[in-house]
C-alpha atoms as a PDB file:
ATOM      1  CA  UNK A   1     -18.824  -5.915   7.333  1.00  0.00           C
ATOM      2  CA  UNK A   2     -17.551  -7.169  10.723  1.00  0.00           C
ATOM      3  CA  UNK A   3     -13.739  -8.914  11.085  1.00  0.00           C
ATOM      4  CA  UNK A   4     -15.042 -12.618  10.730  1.00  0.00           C
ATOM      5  CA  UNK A   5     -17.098 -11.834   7.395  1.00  0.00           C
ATOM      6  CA  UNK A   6     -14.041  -9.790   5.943  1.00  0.00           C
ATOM      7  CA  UNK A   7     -11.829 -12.716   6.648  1.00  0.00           C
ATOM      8  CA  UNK A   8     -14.181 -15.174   5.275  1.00  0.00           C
ATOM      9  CA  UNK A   9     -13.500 -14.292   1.985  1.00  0.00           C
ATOM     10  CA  UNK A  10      -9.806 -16.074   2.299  1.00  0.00           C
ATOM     11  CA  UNK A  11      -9.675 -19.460   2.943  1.00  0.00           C
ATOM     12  CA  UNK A  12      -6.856 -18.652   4.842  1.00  0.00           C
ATOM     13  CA  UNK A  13      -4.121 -15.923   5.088  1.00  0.00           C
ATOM     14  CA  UNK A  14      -1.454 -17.843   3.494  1.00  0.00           C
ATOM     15  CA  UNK A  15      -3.873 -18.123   0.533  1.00  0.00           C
ATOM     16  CA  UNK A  16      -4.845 -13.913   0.641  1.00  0.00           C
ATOM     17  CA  UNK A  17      -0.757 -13.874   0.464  1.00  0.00           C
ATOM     18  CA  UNK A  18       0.043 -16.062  -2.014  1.00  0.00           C
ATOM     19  CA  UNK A  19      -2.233 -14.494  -4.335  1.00  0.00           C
ATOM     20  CA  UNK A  20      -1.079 -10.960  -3.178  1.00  0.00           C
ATOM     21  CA  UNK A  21       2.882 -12.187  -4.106  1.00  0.00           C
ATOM     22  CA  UNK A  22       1.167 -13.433  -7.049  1.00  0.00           C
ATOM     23  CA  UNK A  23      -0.608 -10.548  -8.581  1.00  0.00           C
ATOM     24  CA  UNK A  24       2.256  -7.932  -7.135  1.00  0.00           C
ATOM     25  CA  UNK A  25       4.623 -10.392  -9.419  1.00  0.00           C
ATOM     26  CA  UNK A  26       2.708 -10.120 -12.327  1.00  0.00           C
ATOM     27  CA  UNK A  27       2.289  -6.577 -12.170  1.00  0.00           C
ATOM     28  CA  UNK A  28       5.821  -5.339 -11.898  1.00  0.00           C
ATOM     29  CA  UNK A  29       6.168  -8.241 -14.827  1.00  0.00           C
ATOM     30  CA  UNK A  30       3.802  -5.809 -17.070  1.00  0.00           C
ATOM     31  CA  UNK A  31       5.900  -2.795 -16.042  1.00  0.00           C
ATOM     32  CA  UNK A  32       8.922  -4.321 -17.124  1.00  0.00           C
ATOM     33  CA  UNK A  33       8.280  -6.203 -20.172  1.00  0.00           C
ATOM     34  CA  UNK A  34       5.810  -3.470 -21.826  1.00  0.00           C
ATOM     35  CA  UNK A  35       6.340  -0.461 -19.429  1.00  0.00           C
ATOM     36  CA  UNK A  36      10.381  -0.657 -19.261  1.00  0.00           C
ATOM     37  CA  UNK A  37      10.730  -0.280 -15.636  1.00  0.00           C
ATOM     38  CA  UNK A  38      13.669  -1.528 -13.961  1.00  0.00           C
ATOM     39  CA  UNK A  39      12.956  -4.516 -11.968  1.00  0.00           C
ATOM     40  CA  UNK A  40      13.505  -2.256  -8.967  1.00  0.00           C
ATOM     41  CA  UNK A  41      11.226  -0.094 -10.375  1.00  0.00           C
ATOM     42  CA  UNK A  42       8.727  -2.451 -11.100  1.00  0.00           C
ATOM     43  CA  UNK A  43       8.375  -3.905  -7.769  1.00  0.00           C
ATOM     44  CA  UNK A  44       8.067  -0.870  -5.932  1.00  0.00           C
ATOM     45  CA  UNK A  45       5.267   0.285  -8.058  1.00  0.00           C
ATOM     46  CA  UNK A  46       4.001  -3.368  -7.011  1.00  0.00           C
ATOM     47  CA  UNK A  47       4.036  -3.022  -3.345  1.00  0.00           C
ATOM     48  CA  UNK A  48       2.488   0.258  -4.062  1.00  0.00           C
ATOM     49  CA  UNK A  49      -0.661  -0.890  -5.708  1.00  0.00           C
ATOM     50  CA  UNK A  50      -1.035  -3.768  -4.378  1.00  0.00           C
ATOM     51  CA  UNK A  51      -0.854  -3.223  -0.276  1.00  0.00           C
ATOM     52  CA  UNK A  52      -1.016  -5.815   2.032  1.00  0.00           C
ATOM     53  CA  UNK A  53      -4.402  -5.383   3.900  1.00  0.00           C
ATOM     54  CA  UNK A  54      -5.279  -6.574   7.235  1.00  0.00           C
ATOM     55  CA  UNK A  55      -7.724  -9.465   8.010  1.00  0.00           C
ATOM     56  CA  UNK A  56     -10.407  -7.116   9.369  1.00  0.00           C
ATOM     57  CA  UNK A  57     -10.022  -4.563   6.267  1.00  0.00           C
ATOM     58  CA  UNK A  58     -13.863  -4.403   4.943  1.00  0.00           C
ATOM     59  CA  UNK A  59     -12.508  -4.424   1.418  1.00  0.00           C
ATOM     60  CA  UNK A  60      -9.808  -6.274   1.466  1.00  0.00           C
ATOM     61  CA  UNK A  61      -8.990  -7.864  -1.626  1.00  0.00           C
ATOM     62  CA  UNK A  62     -10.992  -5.394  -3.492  1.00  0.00           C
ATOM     63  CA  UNK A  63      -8.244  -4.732  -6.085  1.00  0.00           C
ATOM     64  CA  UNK A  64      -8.475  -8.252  -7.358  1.00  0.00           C
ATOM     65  CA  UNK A  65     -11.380  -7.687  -9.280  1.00  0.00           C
ATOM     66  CA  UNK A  66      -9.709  -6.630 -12.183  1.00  0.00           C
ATOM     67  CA  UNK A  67      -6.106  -8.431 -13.385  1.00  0.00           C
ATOM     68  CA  UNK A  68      -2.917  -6.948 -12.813  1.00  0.00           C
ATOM     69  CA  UNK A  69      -2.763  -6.631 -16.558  1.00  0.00           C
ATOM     70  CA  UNK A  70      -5.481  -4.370 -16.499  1.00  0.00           C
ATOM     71  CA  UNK A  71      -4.368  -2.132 -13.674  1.00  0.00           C
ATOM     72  CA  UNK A  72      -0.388  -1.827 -15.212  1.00  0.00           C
ATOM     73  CA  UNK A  73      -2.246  -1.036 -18.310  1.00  0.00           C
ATOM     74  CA  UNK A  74      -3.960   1.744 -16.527  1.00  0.00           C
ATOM     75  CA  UNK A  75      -0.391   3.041 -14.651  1.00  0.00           C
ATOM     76  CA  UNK A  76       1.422   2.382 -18.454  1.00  0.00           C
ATOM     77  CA  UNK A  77      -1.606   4.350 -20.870  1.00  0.00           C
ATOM     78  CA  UNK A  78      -4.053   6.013 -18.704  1.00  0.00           C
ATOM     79  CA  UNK A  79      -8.025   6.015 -18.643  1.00  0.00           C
ATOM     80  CA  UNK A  80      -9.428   4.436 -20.941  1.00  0.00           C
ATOM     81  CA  UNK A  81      -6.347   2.883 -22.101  1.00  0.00           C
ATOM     82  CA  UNK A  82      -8.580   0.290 -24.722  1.00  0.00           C
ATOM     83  CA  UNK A  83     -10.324   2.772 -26.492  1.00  0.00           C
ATOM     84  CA  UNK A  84      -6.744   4.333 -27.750  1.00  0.00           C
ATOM     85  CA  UNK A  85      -5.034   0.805 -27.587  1.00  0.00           C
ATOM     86  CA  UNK A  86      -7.992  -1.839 -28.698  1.00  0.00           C
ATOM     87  CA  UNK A  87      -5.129  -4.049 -29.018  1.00  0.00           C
ATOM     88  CA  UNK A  88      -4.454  -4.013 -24.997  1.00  0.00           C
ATOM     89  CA  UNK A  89      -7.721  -5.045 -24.156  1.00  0.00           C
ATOM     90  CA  UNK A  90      -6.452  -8.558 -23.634  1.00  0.00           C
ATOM     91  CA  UNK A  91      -3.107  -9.732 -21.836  1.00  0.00           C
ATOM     92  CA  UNK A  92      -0.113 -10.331 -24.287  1.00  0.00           C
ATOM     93  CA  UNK A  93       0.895 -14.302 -24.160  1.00  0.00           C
ATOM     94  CA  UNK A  94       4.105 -13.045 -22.475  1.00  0.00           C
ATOM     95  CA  UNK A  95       1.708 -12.169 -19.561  1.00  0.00           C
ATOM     96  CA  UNK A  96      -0.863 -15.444 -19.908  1.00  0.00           C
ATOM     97  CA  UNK A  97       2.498 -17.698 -19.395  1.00  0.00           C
ATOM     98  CA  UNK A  98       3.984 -16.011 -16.467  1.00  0.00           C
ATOM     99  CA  UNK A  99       0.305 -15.837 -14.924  1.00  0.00           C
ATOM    100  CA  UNK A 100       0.226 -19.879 -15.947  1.00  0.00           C
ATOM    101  CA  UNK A 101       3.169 -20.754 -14.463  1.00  0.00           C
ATOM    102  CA  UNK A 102       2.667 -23.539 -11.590  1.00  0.00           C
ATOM    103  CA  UNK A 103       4.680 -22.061  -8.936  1.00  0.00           C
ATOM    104  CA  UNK A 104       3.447 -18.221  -9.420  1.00  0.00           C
ATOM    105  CA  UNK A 105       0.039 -19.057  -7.151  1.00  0.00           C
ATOM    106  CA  UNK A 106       2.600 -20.308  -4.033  1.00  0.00           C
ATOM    107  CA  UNK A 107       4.821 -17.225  -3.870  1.00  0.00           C
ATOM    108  CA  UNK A 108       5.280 -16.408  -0.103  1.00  0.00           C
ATOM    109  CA  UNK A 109       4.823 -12.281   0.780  1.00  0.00           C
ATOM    110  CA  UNK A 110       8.117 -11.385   1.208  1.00  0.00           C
END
């Protein structure tokens, strides 16, 4: 994949950043409300799994495939974390509201 099809996945790079604040929020929000992390905790695992990657990255993005529910579920339980945990399968309503909330999808990248 060259630079200008990489980058044509985004609208625009304030949009691939938004969401990236987004889904870093609502990951360190899993760690803390069902993990226990410390807020400062939580958002360095955040920055952690969810990197900022350049425009001409080939797979940039990549990680969004899958909710941030799904991969703090995975850092929280392990492998195959439904199987033991059926009831995890799905994001708690504590998670569905913060990931509704109007203003979560503008967050700037700090």
């Amino acid at each position: 994949m060259d630079q200008s099809s990489a980058g044509d996945q985004w609208p625009s790079e304030e949009e691939y950043c938004c969401y990236l604040a987004a889904e870093r929020h609502l990951y360190a929000f899993v760690l803390r409300e069902h993990g226990g992390f410390s807020a400062l905790e939580a958002e360095k695992e955040a920055l952690e799994r969810y990197p900022y990657e350049s425009a001409d990255d080939e797979y940039r993005g990549l990680i969004f495939h899958d909710e941030s529910w799904h991969w703090a579920m995975l850092r929280l339980h392990g492998e195959r974390y439904w199987d033991d945990r059926s009831e995890l399968r799905q994001p708690s309503e504590a998670y569905r509201r913060e990931a509704a909330r109007e203003d979560l999808w503008n967050l700037p990248l700090d």
